[in-house]
N, C-alpha and C. Protein backbone atom coordinates (compact mmCIF):
# COMPACT_ATOMS: atom_id res chain seq x y z
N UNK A 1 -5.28 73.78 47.18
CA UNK A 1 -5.83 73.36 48.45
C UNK A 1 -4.77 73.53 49.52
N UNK A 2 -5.02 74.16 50.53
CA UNK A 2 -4.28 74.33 52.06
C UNK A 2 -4.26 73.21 52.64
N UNK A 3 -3.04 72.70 52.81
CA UNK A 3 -3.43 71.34 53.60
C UNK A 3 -2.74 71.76 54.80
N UNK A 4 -1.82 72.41 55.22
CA UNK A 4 -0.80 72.54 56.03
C UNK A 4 -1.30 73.29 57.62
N UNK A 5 -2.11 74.07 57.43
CA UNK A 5 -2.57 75.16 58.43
C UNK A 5 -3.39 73.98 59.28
N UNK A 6 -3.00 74.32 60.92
CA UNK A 6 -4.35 73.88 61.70
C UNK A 6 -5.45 75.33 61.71
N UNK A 7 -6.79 74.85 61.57
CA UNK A 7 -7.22 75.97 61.10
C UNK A 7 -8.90 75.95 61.94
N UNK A 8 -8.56 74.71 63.16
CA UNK A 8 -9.73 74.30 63.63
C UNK A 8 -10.53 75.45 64.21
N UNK A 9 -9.51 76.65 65.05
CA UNK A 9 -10.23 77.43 65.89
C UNK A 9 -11.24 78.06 64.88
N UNK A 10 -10.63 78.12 63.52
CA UNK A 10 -11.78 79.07 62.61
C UNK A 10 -13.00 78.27 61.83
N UNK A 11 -12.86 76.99 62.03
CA UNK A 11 -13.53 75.72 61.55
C UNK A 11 -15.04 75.78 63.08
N UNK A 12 -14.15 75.99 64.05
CA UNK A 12 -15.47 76.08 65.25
C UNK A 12 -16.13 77.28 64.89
N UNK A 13 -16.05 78.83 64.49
CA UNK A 13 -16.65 79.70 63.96
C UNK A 13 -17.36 79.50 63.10
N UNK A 14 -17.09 78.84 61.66
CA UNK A 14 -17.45 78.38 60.58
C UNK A 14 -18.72 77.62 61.39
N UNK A 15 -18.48 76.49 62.31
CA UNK A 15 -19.80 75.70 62.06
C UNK A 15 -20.34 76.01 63.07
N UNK A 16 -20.18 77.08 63.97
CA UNK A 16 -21.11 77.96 64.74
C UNK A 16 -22.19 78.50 64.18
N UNK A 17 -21.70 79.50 62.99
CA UNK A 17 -22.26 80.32 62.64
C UNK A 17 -22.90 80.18 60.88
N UNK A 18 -22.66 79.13 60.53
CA UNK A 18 -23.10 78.66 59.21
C UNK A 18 -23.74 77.20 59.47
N UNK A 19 -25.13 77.42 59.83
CA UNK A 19 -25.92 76.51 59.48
C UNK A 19 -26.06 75.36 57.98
N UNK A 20 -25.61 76.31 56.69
CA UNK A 20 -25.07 75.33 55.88
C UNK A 20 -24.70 74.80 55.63
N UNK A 21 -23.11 75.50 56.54
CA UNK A 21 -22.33 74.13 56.71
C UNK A 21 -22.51 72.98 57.51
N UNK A 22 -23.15 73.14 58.04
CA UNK A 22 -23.89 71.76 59.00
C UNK A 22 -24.87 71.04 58.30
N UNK A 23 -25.61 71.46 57.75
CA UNK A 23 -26.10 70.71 56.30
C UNK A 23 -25.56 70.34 55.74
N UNK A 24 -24.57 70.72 55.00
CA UNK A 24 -23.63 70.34 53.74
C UNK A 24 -22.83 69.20 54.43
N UNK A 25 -22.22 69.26 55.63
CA UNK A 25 -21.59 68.53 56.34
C UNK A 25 -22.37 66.94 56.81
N UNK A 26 -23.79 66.93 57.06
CA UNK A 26 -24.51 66.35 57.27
C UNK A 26 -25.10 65.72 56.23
N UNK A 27 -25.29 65.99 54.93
CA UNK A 27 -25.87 65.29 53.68
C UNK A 27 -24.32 64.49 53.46
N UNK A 28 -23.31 64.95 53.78
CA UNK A 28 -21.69 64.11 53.06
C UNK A 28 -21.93 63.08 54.14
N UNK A 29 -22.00 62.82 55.57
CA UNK A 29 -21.97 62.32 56.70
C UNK A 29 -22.68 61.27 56.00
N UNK A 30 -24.00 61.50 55.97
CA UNK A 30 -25.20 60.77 55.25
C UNK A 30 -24.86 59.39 54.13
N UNK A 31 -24.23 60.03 53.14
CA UNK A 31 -23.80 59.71 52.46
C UNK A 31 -22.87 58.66 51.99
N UNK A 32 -22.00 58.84 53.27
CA UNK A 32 -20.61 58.06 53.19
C UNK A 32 -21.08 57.34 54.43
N UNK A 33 -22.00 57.40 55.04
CA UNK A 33 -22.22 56.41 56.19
C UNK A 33 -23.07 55.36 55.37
N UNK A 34 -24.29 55.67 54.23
CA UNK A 34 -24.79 54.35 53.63
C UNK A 34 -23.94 53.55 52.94
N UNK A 35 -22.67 54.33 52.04
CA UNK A 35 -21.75 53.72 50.98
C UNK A 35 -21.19 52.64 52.09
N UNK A 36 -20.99 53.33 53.30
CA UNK A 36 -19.86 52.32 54.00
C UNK A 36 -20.59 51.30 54.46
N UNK A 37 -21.49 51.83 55.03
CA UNK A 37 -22.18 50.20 55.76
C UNK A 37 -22.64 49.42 54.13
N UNK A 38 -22.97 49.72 53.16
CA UNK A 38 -23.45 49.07 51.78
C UNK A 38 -22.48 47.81 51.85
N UNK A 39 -20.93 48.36 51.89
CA UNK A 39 -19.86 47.90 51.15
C UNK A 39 -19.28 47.19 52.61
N UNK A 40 -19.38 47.91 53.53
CA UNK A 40 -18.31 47.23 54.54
C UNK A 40 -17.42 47.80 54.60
N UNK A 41 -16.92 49.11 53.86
CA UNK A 41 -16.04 49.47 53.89
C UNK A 41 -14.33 48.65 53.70
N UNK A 42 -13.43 49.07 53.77
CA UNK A 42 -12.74 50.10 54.89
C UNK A 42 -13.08 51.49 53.50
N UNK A 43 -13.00 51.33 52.17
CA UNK A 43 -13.49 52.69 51.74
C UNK A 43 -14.68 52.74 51.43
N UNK A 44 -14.93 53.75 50.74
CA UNK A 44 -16.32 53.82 50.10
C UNK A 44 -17.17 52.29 48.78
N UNK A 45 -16.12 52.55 48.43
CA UNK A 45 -16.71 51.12 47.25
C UNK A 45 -15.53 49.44 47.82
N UNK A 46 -15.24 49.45 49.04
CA UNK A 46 -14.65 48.26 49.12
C UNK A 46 -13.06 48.64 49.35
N UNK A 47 -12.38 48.61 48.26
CA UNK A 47 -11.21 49.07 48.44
C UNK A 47 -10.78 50.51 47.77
N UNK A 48 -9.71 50.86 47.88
CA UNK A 48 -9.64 52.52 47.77
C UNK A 48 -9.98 52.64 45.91
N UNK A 49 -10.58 52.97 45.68
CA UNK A 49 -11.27 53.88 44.74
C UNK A 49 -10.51 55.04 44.24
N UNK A 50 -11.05 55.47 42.58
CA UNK A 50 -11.04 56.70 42.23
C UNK A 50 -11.96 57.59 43.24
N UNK A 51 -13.30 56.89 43.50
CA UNK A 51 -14.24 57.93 44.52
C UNK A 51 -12.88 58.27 46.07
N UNK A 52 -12.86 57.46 46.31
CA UNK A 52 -11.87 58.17 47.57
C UNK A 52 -11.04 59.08 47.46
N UNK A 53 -9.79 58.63 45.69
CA UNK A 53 -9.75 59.64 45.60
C UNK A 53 -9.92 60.93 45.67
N UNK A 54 -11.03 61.18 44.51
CA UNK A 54 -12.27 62.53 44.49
C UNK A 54 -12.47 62.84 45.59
N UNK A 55 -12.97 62.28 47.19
CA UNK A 55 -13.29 62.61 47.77
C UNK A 55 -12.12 63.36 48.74
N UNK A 56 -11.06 62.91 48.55
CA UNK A 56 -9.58 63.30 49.35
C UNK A 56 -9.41 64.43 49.60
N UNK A 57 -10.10 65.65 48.93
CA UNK A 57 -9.66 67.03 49.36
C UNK A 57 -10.95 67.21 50.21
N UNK A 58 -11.98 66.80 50.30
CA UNK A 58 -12.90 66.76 51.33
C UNK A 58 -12.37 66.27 52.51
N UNK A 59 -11.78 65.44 51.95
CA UNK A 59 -11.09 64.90 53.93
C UNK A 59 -10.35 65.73 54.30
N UNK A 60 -9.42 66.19 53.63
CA UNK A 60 -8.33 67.22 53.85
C UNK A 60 -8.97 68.31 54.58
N UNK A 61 -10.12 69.08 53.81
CA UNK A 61 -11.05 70.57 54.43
C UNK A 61 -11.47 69.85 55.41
N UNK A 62 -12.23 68.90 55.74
CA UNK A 62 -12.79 68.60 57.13
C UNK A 62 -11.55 68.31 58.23
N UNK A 63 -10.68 68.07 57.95
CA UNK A 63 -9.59 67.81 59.40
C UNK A 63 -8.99 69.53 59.08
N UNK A 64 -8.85 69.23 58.04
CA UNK A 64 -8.02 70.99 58.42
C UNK A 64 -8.94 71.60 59.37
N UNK A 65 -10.07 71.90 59.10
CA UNK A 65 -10.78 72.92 59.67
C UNK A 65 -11.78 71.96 61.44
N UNK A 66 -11.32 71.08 61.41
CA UNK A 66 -11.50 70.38 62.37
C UNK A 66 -12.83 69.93 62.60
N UNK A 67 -13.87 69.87 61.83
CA UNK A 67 -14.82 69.82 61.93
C UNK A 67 -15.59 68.74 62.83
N UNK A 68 -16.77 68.59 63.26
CA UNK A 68 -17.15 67.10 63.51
C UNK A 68 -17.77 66.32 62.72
N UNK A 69 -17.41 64.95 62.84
CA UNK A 69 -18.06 64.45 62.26
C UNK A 69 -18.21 62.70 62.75
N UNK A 70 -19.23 62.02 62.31
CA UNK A 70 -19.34 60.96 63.38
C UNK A 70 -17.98 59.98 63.31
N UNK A 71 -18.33 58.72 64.32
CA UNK A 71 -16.83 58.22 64.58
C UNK A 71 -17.07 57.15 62.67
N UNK A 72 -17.81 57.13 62.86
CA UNK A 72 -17.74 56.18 61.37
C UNK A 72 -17.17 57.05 60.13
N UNK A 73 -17.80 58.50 59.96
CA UNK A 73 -16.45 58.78 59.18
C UNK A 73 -15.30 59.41 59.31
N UNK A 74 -15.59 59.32 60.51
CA UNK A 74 -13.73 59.94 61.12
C UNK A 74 -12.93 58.77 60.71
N UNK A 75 -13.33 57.68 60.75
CA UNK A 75 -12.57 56.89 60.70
C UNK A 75 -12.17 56.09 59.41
N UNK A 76 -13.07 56.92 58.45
CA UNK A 76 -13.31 56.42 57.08
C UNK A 76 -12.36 57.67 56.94
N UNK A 77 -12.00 58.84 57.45
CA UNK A 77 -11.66 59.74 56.98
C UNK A 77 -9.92 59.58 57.25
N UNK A 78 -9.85 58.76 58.53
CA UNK A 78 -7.91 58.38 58.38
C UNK A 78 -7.38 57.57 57.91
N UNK A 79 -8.40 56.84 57.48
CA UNK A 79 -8.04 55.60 56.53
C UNK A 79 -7.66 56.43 55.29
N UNK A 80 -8.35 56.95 54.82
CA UNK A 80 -8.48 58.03 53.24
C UNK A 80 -7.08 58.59 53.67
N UNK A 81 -6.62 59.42 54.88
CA UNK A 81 -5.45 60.23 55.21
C UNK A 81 -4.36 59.23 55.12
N UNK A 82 -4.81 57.83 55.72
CA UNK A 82 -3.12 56.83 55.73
C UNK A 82 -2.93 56.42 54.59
N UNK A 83 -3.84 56.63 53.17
CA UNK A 83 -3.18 55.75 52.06
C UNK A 83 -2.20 56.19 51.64
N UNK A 84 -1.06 55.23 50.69
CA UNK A 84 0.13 55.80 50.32
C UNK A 84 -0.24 57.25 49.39
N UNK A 85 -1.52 56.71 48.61
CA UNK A 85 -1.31 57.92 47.94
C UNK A 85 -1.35 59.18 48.52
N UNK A 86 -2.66 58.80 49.27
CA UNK A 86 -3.17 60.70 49.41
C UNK A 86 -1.67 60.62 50.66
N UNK A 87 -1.32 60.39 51.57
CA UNK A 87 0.21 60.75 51.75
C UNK A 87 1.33 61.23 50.93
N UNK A 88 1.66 60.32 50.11
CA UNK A 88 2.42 60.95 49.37
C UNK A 88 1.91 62.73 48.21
N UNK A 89 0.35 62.75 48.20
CA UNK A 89 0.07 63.85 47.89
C UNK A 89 0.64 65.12 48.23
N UNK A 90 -0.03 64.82 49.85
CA UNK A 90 0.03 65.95 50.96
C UNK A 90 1.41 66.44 50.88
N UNK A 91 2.51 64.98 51.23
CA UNK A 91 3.78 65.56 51.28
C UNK A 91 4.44 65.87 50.08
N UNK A 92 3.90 66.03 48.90
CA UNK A 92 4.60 66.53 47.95
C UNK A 92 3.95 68.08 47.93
N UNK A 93 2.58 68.35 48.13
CA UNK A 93 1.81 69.44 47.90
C UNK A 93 2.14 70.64 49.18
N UNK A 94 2.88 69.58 50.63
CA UNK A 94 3.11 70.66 51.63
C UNK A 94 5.07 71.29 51.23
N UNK A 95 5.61 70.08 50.21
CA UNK A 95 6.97 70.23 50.18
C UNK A 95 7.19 71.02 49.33
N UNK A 96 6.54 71.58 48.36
CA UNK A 96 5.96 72.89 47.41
C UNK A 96 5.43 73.91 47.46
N UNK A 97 4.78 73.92 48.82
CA UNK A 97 3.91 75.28 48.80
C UNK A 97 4.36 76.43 48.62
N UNK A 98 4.35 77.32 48.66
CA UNK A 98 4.57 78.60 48.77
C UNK A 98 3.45 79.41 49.76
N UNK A 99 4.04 80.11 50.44
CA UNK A 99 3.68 80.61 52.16
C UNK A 99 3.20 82.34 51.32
N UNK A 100 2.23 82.87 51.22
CA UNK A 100 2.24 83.98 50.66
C UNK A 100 1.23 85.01 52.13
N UNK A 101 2.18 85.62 53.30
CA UNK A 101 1.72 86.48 53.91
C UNK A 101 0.65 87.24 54.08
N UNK A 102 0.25 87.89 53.37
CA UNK A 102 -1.09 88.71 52.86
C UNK A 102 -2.27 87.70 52.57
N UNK A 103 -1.68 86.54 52.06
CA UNK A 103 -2.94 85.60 51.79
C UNK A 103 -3.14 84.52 52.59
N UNK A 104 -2.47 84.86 53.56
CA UNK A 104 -2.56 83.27 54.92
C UNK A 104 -1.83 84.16 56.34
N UNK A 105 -2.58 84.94 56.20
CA UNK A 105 -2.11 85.72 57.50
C UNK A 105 -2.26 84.59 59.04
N UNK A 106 -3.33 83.80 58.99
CA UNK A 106 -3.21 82.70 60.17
C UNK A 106 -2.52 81.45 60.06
N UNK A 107 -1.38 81.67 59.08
CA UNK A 107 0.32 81.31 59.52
C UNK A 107 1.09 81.74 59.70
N UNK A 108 1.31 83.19 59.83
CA UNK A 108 2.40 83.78 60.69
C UNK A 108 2.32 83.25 62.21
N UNK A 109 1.82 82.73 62.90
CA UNK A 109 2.54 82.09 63.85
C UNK A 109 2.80 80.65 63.59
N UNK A 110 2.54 80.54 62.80
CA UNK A 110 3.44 79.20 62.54
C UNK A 110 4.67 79.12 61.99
N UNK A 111 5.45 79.98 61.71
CA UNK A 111 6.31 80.55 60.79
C UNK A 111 7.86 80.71 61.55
């Protein structure tokens, strides 16, 4: 999983032009908006979960790629980003990567 790239400008293309993904995006929305109001949140089942877990590289693709999504799970979604874990994930998974040119050509300007 890419966590590192801002990758929004191609995330606005993506949900321009892929109606699926606005579906797909919209059944998860759906989804995590009944769990949360069910529970009260701040996660999905109460407190952070294996499901949050699981769900963590979903949060990751939706901010990477900047997507929208309502303020209820944006906000379910930085909560998921501030836990120690999925932090300490990211920064072990961005302190490892390997940068491969040919296959992430929209990080050469980040570079």
């Amino acid at each position: 999983m890419n966590i590192g790239p801002d990758l929004s400008s191609v995330g606005k293309i993506l949900w321009r032009d892929n109606s699926g993904l606005r579906q797909d995006v919209g059944r998860l929305e759906t989804a995590w908006t009944e769990q949360l109001n069910r529970t009260d949140g701040p996660f999905l089942f109460g407190e952070f979960s294996a499901v949050d877990a699981y769900f963590s590289p979903v949060v990751m693709r939706l901010a990477t790629y900047d997507l929208p999504v309502s303020g209820l799970c944006h906000d379910y979604m930085q909560r998921v980003k501030a836990h120690p874990a999925i932090k300490d994930w990211c920064s072990t998974a961005q302190k490892h990567a390997v940068f491969i040119d040919f296959k992430e050509p929209y990080r050469l300007s980040n570079v």
